[in-house]
N, C-alpha and C. Protein backbone atom coordinates (compact mmCIF):
# COMPACT_ATOMS: atom_id res chain seq x y z
N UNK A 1 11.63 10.94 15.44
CA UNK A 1 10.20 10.81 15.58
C UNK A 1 9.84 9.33 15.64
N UNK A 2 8.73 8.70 16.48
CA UNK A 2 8.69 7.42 16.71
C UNK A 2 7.75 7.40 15.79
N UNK A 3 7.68 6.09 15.38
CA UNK A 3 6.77 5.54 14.52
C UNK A 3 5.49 5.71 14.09
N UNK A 4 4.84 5.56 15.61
CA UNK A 4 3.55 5.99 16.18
C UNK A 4 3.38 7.41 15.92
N UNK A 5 3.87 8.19 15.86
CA UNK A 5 3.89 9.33 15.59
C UNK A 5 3.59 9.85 14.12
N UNK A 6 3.93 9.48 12.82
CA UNK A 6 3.63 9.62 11.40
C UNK A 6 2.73 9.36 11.26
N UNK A 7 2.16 10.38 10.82
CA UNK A 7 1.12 10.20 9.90
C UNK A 7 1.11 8.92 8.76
N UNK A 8 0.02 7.58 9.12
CA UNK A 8 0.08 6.81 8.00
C UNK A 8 -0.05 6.98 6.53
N UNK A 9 0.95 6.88 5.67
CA UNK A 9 0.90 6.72 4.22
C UNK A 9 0.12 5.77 3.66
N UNK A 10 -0.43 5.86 2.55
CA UNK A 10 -1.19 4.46 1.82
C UNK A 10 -1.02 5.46 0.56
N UNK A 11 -0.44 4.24 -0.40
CA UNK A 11 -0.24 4.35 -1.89
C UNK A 11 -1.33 3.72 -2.58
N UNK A 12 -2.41 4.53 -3.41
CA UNK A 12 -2.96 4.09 -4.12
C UNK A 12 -2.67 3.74 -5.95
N UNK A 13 -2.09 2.31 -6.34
CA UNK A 13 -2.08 2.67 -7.73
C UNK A 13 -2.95 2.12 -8.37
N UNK A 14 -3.67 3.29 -9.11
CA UNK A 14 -5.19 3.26 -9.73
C UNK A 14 -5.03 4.70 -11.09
N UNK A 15 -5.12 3.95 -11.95
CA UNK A 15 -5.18 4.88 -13.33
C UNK A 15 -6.61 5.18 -13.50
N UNK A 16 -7.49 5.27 -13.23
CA UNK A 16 -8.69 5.42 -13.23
C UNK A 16 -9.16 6.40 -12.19
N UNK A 17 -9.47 7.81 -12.91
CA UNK A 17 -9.84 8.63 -11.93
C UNK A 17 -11.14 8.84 -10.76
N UNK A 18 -11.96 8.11 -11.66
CA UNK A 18 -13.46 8.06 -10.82
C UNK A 18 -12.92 7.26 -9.16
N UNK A 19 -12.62 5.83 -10.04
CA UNK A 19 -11.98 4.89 -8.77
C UNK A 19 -11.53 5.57 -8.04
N UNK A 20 -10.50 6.80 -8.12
CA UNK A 20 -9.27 6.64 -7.12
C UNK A 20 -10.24 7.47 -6.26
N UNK A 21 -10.91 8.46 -6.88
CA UNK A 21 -11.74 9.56 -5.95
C UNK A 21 -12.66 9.03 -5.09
N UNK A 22 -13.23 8.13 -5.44
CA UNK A 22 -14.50 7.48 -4.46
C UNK A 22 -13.16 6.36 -3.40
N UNK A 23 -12.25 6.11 -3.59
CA UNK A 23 -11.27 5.37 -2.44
C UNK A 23 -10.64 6.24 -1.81
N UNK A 24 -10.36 7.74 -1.90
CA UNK A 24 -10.40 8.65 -1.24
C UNK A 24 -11.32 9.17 0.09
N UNK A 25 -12.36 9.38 -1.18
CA UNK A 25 -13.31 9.49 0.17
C UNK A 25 -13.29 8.06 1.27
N UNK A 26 -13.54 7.18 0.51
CA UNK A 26 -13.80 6.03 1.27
C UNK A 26 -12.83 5.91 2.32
N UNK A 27 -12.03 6.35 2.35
CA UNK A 27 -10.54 6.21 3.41
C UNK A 27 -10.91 7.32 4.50
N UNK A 28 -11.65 8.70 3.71
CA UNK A 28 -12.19 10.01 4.51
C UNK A 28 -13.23 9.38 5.49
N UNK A 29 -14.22 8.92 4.87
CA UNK A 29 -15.84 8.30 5.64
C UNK A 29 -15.50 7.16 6.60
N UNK A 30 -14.22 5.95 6.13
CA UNK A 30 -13.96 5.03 6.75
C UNK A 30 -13.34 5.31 8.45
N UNK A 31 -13.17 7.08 8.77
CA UNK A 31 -12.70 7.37 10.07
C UNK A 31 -10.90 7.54 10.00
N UNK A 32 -10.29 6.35 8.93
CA UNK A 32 -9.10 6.70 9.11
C UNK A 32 -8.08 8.04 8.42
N UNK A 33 -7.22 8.87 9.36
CA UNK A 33 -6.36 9.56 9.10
C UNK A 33 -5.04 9.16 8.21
N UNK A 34 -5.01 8.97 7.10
CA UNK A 34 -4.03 8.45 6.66
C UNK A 34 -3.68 9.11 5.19
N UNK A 35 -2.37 9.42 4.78
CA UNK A 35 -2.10 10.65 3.74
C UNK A 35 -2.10 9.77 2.84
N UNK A 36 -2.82 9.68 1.42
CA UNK A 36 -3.25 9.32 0.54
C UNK A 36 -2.73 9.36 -1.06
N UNK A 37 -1.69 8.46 -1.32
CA UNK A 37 -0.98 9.50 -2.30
C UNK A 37 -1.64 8.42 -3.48
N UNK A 38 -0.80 8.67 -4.90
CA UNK A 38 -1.30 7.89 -6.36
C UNK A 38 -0.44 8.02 -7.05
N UNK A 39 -0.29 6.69 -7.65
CA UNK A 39 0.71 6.22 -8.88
C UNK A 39 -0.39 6.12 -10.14
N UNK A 40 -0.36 6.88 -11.02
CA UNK A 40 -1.88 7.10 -11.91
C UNK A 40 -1.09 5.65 -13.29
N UNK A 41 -0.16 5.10 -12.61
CA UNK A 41 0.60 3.77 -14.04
C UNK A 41 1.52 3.02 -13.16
N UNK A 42 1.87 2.43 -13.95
CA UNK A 42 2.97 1.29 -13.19
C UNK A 42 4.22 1.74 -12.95
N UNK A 43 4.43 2.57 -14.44
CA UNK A 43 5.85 3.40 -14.43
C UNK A 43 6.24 4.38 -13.17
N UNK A 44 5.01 4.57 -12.36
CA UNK A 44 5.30 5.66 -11.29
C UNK A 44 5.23 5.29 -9.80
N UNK A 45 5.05 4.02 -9.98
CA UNK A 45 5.10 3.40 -8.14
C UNK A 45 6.96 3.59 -7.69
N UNK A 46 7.61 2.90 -8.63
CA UNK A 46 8.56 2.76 -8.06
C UNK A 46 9.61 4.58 -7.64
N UNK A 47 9.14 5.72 -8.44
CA UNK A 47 9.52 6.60 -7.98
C UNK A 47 9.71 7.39 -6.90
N UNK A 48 8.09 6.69 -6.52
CA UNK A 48 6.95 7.60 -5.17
C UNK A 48 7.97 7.01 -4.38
N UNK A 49 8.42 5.39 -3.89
CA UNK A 49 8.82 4.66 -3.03
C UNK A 49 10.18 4.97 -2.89
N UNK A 50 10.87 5.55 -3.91
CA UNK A 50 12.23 5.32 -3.48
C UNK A 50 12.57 6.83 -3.18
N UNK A 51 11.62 7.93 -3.55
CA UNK A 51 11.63 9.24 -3.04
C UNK A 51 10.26 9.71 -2.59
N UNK A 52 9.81 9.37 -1.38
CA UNK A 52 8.46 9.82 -1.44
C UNK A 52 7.87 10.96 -0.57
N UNK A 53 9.11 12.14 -0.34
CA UNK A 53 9.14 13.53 -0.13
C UNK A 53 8.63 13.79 -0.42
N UNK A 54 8.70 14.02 -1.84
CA UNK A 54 7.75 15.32 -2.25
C UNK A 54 6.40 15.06 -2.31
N UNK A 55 5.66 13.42 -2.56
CA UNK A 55 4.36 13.31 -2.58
C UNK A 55 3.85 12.82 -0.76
N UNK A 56 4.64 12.91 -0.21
CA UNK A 56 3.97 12.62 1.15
C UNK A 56 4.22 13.72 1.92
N UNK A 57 4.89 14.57 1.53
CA UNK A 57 5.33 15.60 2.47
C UNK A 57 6.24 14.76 3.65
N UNK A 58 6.92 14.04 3.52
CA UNK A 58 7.36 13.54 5.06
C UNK A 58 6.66 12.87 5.43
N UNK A 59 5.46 12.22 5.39
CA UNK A 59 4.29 11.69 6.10
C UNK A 59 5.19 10.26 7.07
N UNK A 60 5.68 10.12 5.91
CA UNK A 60 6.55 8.34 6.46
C UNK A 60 7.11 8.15 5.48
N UNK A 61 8.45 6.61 5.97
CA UNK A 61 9.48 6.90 5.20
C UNK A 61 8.84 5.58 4.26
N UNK A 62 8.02 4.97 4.16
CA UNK A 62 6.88 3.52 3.66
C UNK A 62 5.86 3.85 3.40
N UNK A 63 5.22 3.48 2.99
CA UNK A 63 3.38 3.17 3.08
C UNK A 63 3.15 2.10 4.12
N UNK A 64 1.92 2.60 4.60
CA UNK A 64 1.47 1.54 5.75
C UNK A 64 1.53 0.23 4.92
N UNK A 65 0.49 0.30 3.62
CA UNK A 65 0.57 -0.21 2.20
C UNK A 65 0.07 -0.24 1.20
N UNK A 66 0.56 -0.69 -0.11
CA UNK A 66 -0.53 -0.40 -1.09
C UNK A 66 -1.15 -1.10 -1.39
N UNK A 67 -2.13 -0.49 -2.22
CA UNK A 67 -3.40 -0.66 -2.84
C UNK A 67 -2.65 -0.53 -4.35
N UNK A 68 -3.17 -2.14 -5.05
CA UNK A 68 -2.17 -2.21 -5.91
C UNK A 68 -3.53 -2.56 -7.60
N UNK A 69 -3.78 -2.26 -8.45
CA UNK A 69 -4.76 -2.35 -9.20
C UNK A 69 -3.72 -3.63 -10.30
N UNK A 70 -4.40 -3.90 -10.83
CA UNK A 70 -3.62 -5.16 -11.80
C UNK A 70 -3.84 -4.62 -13.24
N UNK A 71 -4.49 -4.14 -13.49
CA UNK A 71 -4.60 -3.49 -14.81
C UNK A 71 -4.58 -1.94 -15.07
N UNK A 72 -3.29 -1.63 -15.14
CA UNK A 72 -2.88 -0.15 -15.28
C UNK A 72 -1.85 0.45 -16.48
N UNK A 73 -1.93 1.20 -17.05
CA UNK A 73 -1.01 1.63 -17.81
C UNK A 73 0.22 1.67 -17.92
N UNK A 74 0.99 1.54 -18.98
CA UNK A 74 2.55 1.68 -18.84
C UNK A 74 3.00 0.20 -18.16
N UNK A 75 2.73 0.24 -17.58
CA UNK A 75 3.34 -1.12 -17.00
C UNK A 75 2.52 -1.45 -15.81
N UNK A 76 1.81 -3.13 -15.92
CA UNK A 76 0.84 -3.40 -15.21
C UNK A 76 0.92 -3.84 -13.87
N UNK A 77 -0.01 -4.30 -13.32
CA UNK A 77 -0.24 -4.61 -11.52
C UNK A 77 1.18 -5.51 -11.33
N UNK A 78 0.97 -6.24 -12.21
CA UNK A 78 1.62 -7.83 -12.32
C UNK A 78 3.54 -7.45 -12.06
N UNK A 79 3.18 -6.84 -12.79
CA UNK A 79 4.58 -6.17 -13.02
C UNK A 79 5.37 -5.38 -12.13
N UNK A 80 4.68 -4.28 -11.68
CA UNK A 80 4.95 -3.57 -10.69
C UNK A 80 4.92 -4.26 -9.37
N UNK A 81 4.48 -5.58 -8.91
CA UNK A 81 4.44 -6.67 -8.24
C UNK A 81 5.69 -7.25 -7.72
N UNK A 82 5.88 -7.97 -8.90
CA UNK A 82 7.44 -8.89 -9.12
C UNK A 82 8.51 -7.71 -8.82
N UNK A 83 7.77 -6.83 -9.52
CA UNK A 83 8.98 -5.22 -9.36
C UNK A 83 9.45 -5.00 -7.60
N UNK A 84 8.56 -4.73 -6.91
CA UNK A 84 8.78 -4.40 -5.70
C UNK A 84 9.01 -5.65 -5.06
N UNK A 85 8.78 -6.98 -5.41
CA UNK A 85 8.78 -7.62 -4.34
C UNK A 85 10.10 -8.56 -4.71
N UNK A 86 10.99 -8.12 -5.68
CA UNK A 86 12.57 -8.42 -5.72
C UNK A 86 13.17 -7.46 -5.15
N UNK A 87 12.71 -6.24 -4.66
CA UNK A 87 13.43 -5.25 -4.28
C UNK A 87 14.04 -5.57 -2.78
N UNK A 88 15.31 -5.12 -2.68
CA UNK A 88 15.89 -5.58 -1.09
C UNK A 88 15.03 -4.80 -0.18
N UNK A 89 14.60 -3.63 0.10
CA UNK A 89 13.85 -3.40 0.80
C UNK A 89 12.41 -2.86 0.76
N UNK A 90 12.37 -2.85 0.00
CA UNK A 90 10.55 -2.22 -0.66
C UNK A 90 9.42 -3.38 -0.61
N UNK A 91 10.27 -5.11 -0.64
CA UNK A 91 9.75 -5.92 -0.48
C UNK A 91 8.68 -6.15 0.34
N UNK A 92 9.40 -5.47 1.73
CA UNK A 92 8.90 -5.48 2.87
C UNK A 92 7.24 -4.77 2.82
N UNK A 93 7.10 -3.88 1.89
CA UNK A 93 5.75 -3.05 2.33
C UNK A 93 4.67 -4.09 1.76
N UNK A 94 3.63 -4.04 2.81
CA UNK A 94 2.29 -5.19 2.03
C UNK A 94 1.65 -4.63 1.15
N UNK A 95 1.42 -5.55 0.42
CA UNK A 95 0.76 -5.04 -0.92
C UNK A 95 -0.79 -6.02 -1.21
N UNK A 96 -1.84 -5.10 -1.45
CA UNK A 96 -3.22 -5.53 -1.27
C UNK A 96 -3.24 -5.40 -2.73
N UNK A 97 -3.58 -6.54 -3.59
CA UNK A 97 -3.87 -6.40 -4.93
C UNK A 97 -5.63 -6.52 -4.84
N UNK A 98 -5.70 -4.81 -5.29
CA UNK A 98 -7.26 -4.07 -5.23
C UNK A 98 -7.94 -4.29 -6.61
N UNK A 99 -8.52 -4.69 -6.77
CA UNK A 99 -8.76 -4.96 -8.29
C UNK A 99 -10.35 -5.42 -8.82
N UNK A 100 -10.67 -5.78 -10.03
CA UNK A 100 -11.83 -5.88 -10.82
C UNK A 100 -12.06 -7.54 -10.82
N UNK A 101 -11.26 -8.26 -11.29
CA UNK A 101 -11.00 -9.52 -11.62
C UNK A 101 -10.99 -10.56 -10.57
N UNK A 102 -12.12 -11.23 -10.44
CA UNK A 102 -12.17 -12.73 -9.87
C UNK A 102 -11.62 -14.13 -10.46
N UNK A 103 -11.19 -13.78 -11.67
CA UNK A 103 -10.50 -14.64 -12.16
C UNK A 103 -9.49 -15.81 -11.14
N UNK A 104 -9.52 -16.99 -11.23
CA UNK A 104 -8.89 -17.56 -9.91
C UNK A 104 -7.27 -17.56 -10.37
N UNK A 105 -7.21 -17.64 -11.85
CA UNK A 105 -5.67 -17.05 -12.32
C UNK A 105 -5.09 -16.15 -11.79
N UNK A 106 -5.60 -15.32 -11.85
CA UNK A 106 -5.42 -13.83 -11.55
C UNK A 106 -5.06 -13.86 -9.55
N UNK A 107 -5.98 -14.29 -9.41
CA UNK A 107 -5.72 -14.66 -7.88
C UNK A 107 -4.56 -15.35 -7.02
N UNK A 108 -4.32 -16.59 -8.09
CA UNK A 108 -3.34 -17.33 -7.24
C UNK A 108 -2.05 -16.61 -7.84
N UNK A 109 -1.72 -16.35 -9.23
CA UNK A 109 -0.53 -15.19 -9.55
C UNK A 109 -0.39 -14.75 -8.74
N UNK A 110 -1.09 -13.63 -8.41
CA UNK A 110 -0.77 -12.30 -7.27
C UNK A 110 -0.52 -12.54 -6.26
N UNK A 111 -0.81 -14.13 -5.38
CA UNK A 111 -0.09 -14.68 -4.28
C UNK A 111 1.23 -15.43 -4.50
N UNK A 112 1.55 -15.68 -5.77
CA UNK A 112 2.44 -16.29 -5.96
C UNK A 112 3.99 -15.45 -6.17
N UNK A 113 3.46 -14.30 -6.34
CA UNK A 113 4.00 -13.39 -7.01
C UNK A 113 4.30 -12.44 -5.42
N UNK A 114 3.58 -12.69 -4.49
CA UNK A 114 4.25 -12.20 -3.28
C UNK A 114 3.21 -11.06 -2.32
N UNK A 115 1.79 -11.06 -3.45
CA UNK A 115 0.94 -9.88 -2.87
C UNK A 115 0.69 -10.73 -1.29
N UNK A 116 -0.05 -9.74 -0.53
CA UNK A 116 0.06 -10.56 0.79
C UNK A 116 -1.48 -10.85 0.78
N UNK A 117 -2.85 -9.58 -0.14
CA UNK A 117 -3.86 -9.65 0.12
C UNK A 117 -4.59 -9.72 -1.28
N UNK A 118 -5.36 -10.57 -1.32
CA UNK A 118 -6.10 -9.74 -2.78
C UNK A 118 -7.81 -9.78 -2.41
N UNK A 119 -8.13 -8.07 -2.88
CA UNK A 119 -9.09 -8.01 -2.96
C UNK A 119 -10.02 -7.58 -4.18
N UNK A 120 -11.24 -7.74 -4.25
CA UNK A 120 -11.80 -7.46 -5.05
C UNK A 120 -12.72 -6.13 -5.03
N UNK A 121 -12.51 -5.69 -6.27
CA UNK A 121 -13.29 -4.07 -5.74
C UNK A 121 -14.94 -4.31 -5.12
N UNK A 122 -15.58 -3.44 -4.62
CA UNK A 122 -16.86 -3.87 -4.44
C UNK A 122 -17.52 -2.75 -5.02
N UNK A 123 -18.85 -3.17 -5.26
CA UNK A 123 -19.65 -2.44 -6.73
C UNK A 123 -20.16 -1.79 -5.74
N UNK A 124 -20.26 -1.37 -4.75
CA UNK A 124 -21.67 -0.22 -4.31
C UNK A 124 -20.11 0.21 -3.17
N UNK A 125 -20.55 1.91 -3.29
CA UNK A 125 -19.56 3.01 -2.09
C UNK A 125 -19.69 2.43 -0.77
N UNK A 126 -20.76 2.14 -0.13
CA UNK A 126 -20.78 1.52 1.44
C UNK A 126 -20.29 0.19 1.67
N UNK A 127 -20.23 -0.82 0.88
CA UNK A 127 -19.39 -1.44 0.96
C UNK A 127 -17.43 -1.32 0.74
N UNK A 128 -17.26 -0.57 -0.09
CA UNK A 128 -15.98 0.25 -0.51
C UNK A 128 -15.68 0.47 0.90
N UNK A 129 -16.61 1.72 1.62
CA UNK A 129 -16.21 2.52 2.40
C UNK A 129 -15.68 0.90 4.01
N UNK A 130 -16.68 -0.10 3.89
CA UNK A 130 -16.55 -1.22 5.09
C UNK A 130 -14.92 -1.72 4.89
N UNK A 131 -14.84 -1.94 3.39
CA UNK A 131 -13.60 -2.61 2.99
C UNK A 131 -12.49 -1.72 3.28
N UNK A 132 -12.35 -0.79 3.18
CA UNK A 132 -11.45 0.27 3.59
C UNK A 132 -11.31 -0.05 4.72
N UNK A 133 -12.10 0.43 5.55
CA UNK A 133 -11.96 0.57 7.17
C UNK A 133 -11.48 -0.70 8.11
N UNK A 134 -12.08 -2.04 7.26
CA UNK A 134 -11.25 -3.40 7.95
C UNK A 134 -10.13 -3.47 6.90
N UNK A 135 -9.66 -3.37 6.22
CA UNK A 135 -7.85 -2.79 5.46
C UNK A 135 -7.25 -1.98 6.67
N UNK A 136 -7.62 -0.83 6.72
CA UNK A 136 -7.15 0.03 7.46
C UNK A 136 -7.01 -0.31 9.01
N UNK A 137 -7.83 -0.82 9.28
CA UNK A 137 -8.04 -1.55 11.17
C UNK A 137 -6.49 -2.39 10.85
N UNK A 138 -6.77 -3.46 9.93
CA UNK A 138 -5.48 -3.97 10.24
C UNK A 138 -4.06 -3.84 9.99
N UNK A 139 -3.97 -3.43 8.90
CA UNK A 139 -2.62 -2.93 8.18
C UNK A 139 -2.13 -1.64 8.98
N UNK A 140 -2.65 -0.44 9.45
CA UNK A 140 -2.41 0.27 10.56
C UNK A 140 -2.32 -0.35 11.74
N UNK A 141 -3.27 -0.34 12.05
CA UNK A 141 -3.36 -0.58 13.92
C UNK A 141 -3.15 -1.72 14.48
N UNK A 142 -3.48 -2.90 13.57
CA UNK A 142 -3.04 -4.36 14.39
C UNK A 142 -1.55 -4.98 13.81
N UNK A 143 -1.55 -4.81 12.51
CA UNK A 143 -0.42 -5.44 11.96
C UNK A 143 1.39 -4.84 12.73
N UNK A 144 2.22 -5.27 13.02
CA UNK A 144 3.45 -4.94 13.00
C UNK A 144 4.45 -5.28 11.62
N UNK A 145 4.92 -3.58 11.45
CA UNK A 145 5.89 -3.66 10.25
C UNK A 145 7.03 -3.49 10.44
N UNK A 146 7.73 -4.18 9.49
CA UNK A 146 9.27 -3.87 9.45
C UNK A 146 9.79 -2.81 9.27
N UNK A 147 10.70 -2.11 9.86
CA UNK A 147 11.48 -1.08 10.09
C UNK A 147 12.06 -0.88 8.94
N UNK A 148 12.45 -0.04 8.35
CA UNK A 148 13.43 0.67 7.33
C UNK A 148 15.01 0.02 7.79
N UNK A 149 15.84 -0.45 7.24
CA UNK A 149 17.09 -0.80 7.51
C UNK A 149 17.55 -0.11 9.09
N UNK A 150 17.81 1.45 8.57
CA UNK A 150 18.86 2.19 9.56
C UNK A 150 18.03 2.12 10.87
N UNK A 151 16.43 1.92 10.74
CA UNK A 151 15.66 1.93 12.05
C UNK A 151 15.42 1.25 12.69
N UNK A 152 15.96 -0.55 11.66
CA UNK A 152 16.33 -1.66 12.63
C UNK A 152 17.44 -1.70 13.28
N UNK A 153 18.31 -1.51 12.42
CA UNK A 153 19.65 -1.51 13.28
C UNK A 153 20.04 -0.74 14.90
N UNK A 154 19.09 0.32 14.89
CA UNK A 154 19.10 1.19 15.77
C UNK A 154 18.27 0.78 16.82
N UNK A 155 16.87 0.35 16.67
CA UNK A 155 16.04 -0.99 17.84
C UNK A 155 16.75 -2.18 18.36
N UNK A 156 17.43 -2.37 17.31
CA UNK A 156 18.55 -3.94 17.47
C UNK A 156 19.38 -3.63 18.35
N UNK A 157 19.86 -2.50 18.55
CA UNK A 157 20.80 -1.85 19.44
C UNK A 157 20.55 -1.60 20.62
N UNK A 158 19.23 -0.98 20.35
CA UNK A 158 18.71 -0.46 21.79
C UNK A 158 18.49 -1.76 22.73
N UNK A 159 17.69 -3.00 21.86
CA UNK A 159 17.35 -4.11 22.59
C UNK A 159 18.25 -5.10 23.31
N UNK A 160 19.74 -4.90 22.69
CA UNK A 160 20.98 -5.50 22.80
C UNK A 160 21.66 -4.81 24.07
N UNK A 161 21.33 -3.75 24.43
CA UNK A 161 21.75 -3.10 25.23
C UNK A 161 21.02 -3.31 25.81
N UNK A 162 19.97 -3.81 26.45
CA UNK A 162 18.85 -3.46 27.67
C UNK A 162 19.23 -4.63 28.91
């Protein structure tokens, strides 16, 4: 199945139930089609990613990307951060640190630390719903992502051969 073809994934990790439901919708209202899954702590991102069958159904073998909260249970934003972004290949997925805190600490960490985006939550749903939809415009539809190992090797091939 080509790329283009999957249904986009987006990982939301958000311990906070109100939040995650109104970024749900907001992803629903924002126009984009994209399967919506949740790490409700820190302890549970890295599971979804390294098996994420059973919560995506197949959707894709990545997240387009996540939506990463900095203050979460069990083990925090910060953490789960450094976590994925030592990983040999999980590195690769962008990570939007979604969050409460304008703190400029807090800010330059999370770039330092490897997030690619940080945003700040916005207090009213129609704005939510704007912020979604330019996330989604680009991280879907404009951005180009890196392939999963076996699916580079196999483009690398094809291109080597042409």
């Amino acid at each position: 199945m080509k790329h283009s073809e999957i249904t986009p994934w987006v990982l939301v990790c958000e311990d906070d139930d109100d939040d995650f439901v109104l970024l749900k919708r907001a992803f629903e209202e924002s126009g984009n089609a994209v399967f919506v899954t949740r790490a409700v702590d820190g302890e549970g991102v890295l599971p979804l990613l390294l098996d994420p069958s059973p919560a995506t159904g197949g959707a894709a073998v990545y997240p387009q990307f996540i939506l990463l909260d900095l203050r979460m249970p069990k083990k925090d934003g910060r953490e789960v951060l450094k976590q994925l972004k030592a990983h040999p290949e999980l590195k690769k997925i962008p990570i939007i640190v979604f969050t409460t805190s304008r703190y400029p600490g807090d800010i330059n960490r999370a770039y330092q630390e490897g997030a690619n985006t940080y945003l700040t939550k916005p207090h009213d749903f129609k704005s939510l719903v704007e912020m979604i939809s330019v996330v989604c415009n680009y991280w879907i539809r404009v951005a180009e992502h890196p392939l999963p190992e076996a699916e580079n090797a196999d483009a690398l091939g094809r291109k080597g051969a042409a």
